[in-house]
C-alpha atoms as a PDB file:
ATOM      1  CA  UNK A   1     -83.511  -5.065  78.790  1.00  0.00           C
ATOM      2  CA  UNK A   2     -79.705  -4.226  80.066  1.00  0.00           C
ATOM      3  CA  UNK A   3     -81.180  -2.187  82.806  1.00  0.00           C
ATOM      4  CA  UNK A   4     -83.756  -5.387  84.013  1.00  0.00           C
ATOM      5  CA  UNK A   5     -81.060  -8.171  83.611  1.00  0.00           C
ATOM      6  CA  UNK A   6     -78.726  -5.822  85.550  1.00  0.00           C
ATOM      7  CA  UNK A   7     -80.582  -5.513  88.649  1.00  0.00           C
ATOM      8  CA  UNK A   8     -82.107  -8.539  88.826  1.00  0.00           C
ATOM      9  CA  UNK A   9     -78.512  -9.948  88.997  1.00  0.00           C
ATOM     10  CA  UNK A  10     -77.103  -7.338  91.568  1.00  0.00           C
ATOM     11  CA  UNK A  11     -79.913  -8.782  94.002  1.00  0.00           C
ATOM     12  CA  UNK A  12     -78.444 -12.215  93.532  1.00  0.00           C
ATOM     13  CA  UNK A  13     -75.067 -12.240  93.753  1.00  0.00           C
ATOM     14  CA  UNK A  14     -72.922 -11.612  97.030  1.00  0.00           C
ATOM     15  CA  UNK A  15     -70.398  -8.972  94.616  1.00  0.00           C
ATOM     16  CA  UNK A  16     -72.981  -6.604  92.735  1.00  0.00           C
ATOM     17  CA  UNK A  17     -69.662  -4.501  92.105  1.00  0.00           C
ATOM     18  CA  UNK A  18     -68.298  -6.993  89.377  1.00  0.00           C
ATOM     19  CA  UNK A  19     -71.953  -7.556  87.351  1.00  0.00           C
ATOM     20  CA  UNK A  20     -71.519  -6.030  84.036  1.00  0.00           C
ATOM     21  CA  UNK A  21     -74.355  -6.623  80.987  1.00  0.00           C
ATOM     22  CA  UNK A  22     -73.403  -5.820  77.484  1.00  0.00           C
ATOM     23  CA  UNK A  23     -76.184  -5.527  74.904  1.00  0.00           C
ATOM     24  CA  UNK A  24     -75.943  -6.246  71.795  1.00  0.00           C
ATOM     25  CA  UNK A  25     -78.917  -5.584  68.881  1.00  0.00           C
ATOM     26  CA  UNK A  26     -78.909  -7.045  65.571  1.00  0.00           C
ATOM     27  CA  UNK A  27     -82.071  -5.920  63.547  1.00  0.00           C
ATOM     28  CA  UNK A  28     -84.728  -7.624  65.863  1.00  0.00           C
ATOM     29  CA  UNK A  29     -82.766  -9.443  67.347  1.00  0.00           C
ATOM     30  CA  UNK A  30     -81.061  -8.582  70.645  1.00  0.00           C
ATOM     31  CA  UNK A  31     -78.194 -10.173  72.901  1.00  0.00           C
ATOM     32  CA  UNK A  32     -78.063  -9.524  76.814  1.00  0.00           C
ATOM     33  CA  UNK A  33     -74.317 -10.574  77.645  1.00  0.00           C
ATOM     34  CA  UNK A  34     -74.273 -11.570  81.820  1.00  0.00           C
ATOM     35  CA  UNK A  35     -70.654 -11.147  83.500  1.00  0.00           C
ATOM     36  CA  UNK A  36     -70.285 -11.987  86.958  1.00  0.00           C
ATOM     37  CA  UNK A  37     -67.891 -13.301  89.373  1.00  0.00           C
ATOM     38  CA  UNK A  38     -66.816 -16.430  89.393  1.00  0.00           C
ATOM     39  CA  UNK A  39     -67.941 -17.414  92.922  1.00  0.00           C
ATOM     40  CA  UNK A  40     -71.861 -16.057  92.410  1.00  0.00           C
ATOM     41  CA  UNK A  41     -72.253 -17.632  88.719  1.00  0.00           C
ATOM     42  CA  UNK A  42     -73.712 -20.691  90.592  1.00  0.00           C
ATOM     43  CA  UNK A  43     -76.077 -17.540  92.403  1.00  0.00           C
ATOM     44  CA  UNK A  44     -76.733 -17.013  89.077  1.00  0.00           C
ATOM     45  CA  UNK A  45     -77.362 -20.106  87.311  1.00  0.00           C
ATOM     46  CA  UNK A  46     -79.089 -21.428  90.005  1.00  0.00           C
ATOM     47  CA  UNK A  47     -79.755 -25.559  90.703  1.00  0.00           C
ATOM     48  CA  UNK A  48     -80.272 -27.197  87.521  1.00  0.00           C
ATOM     49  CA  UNK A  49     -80.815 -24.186  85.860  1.00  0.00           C
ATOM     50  CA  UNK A  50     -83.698 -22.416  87.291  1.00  0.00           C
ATOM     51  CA  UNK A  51     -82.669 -19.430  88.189  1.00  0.00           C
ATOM     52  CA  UNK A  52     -80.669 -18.755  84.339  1.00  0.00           C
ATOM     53  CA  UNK A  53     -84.499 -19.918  82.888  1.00  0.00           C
ATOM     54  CA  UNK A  54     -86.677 -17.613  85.105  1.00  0.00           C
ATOM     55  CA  UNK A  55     -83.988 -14.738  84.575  1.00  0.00           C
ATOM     56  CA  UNK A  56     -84.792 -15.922  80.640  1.00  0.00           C
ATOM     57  CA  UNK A  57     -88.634 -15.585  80.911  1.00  0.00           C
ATOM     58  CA  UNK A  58     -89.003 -12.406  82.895  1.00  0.00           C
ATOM     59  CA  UNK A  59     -86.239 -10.814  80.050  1.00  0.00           C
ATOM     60  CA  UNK A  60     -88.544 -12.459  77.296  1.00  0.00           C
ATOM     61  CA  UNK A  61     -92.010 -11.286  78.361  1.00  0.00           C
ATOM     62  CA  UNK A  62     -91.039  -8.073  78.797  1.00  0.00           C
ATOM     63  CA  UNK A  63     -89.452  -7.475  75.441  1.00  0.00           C
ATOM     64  CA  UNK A  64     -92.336  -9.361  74.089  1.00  0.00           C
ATOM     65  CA  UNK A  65     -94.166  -5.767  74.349  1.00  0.00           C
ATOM     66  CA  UNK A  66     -91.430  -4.326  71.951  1.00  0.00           C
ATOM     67  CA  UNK A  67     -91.931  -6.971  69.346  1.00  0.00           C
ATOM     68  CA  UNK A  68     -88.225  -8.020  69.524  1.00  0.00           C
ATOM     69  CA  UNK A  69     -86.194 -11.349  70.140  1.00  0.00           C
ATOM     70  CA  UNK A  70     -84.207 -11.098  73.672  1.00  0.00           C
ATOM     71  CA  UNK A  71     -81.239 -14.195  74.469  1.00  0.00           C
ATOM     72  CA  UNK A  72     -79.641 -13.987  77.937  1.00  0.00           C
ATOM     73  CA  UNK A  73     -76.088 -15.556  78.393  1.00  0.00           C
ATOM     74  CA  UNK A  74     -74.397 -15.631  80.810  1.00  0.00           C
ATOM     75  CA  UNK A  75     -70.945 -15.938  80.592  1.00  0.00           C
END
């Protein structure tokens, strides 16, 4: 999931340098953390939050496959 969240991000922000995803997996459960700079986290976010929730529901059917629990933040 590190690898998808990672390039998905690089494609929309204007620094792909300074993108860095942590993971983080706890039993079942697993935690994509989303750094970027601060001038592309509205890139990121997107307006109103679309961009943050379709980032969210590509991540969640594709671990759906691997019978695991996937949250994206983006910090």
């Amino acid at each position: 999931m590190k690898e998808l969240v990672e390039v998905i991000a690089k494609a929309l922000v204007d620094n792909p340098d300074e993108v860095v995803v942590t993971e983080k997996e706890d039993g079942r459960n697993i935690v994509v953390e989303l750094h970027v700079a601060q001038e592309d986290m509205g890139k990121v976010i997107g307006k109103q939050g679309r961009i943050a929730k379709a980032i969210r529901s590509v991540v969640k059917a594709a671990s759906s496959k691997d019978n695991k629990r996937v949250d994206v933040e983006i910090v």
